[in-house]
C-alpha atoms as a PDB file:
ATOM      1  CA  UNK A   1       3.678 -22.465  55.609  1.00  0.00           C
ATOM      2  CA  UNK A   2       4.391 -25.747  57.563  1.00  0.00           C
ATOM      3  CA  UNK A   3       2.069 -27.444  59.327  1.00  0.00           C
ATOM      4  CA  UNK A   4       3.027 -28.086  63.084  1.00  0.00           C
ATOM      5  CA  UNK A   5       4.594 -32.067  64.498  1.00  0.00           C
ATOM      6  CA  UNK A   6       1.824 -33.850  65.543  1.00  0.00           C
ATOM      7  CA  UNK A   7       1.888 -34.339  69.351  1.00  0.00           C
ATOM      8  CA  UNK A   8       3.132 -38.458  69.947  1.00  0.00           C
ATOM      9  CA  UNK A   9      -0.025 -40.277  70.533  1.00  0.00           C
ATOM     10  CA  UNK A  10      -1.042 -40.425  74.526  1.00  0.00           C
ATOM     11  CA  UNK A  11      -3.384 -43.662  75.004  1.00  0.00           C
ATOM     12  CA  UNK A  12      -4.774 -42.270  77.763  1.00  0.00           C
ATOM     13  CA  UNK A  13      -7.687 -44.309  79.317  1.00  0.00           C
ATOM     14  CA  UNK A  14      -7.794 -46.155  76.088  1.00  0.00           C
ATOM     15  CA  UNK A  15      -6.702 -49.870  77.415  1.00  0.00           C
ATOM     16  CA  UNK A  16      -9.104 -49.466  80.573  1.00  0.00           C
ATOM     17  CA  UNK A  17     -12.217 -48.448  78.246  1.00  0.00           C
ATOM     18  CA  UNK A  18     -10.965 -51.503  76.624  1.00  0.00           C
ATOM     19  CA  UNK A  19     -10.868 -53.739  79.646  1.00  0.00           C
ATOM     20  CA  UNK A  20     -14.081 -52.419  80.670  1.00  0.00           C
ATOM     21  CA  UNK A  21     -15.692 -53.689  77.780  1.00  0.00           C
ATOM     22  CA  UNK A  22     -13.852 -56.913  77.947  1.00  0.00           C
ATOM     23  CA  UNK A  23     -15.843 -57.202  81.537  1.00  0.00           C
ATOM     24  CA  UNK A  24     -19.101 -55.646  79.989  1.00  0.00           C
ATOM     25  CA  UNK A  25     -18.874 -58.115  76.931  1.00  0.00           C
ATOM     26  CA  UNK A  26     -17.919 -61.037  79.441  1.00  0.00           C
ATOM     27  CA  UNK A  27     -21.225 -60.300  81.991  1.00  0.00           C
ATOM     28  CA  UNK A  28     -24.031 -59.761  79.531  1.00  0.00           C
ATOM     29  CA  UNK A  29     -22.289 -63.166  77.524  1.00  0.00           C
ATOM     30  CA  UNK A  30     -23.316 -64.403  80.969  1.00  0.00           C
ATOM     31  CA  UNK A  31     -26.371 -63.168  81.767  1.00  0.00           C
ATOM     32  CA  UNK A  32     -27.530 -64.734  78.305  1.00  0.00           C
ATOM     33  CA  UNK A  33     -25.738 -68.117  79.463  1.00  0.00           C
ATOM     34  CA  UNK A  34     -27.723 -68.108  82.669  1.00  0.00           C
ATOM     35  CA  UNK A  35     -31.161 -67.379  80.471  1.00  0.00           C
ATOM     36  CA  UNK A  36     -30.573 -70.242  78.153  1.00  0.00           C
ATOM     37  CA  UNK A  37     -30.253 -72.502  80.674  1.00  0.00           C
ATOM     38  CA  UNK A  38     -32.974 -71.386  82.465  1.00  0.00           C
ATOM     39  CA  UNK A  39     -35.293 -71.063  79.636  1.00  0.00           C
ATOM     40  CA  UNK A  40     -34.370 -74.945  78.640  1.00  0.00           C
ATOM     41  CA  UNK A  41     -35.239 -76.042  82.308  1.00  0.00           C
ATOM     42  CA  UNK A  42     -38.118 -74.221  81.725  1.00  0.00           C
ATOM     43  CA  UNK A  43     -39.292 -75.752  78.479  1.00  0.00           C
ATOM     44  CA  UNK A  44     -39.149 -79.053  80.594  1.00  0.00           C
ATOM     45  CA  UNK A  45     -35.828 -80.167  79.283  1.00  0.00           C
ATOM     46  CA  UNK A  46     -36.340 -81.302  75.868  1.00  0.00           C
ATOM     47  CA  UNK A  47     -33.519 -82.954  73.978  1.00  0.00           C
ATOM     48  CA  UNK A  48     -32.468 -79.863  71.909  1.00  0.00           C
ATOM     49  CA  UNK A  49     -33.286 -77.079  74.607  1.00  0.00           C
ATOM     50  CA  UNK A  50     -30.651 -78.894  76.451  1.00  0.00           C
ATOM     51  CA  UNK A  51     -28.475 -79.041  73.411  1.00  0.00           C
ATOM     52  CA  UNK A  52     -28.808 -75.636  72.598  1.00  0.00           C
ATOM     53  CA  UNK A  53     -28.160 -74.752  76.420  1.00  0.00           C
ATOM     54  CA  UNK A  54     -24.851 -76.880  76.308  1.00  0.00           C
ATOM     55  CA  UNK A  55     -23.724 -74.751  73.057  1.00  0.00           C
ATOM     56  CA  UNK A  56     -24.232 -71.968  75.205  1.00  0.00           C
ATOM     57  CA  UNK A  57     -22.159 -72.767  77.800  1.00  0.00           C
ATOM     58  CA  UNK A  58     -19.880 -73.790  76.001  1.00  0.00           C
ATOM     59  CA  UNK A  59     -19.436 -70.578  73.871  1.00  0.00           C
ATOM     60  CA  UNK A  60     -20.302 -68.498  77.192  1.00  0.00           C
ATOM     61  CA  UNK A  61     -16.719 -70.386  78.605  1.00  0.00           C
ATOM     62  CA  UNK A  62     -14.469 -69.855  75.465  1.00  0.00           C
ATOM     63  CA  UNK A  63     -15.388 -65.770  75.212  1.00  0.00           C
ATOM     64  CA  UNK A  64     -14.443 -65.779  79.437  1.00  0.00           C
ATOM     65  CA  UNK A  65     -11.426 -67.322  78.164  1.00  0.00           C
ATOM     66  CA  UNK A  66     -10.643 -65.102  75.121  1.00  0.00           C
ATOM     67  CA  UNK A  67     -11.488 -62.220  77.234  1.00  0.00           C
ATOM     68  CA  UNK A  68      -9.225 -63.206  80.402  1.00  0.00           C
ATOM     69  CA  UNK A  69      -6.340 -63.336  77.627  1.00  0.00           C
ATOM     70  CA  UNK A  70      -7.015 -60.355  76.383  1.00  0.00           C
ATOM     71  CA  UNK A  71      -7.661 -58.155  79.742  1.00  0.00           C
ATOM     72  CA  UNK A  72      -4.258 -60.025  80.741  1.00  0.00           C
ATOM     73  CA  UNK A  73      -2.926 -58.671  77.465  1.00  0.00           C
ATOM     74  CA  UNK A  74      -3.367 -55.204  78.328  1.00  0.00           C
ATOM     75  CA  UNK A  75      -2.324 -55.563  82.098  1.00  0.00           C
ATOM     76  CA  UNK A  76       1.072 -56.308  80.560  1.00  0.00           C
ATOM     77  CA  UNK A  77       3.502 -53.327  80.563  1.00  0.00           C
ATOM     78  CA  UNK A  78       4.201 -51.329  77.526  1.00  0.00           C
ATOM     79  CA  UNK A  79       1.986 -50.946  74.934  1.00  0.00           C
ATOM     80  CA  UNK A  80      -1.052 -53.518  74.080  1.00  0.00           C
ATOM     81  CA  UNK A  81      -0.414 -55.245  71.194  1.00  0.00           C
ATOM     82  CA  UNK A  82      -3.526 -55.385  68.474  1.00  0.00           C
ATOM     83  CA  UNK A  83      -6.477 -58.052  68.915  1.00  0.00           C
ATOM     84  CA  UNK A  84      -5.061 -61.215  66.726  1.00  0.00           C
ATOM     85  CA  UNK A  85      -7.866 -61.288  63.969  1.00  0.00           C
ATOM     86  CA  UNK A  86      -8.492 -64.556  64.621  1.00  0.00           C
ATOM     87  CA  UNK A  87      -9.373 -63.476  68.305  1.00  0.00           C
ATOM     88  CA  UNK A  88     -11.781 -61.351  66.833  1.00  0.00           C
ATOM     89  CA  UNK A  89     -13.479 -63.430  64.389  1.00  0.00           C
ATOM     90  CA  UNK A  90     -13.804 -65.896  67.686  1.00  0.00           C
ATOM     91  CA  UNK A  91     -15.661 -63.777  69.738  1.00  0.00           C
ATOM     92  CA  UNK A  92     -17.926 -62.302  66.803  1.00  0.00           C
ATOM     93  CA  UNK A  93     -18.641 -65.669  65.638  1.00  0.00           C
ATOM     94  CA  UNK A  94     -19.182 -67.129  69.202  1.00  0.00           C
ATOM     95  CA  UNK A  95     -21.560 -64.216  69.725  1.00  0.00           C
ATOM     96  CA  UNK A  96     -23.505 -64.585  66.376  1.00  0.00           C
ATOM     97  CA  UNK A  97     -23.533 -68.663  67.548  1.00  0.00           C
ATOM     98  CA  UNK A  98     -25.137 -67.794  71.346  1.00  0.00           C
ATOM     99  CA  UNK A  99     -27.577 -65.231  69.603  1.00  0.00           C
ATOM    100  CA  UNK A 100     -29.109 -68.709  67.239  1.00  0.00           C
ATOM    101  CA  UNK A 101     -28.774 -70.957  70.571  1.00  0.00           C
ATOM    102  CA  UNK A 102     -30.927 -68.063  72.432  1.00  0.00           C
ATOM    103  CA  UNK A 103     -33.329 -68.089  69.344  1.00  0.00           C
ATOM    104  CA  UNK A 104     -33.653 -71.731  69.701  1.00  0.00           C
ATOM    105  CA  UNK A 105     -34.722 -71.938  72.855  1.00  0.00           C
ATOM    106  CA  UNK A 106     -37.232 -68.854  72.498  1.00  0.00           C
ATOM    107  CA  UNK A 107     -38.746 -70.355  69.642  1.00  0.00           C
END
């Protein structure tokens, strides 16, 4: 007995779940941006609160730009191509990176 063709793959609402969490990623990045820099003017502005609230921003503005690529990406007709690893190693690292700056400036 044969097994039946498997149906061609639909994406469906795949690339817009995608670009959703593009946005979601992209909004809580800067809700923590906004918190670092607060919680350094807070501290009363030491040296490396305002250090660590620099590295923020400055990782908070390269995963907007990695994610504006990548929404544009999949706004393109046809089929979106894969996230470049290297894209993705960016953004996990930058992450990991914002998570120690926010630890800084909490501790």
């Amino acid at each position: 007995m044969s097994r039946p063709a498997a149906p061609d793959r639909d994406p469906g609402l795949q690339p817009e779940r995608t670009h959703l969490a593009w946005r979601r990623t992209t909004l809580s990045a800067t809700v923590a941006a906004v918190l670092a820099v607060r919680a350094a003017l807070h501290t009363g502005a030491s040296p490396a609160a305002v250090a660590a609230a620099a590295v923020c921003g400055v990782l908070w503005t390269a995963l907007l730009v990695l994610a504006h690529r990548r929404i544009r990406a999949l706004a393109a007709a046809g089929s979106p191509a894969a996230l470049p690893p290297a894209y993705a190693i960016a953004a996990a690292l930058g992450t990991a990176a914002m998570a120690v700056c926010g630890a800084v400036l909490v501790l």
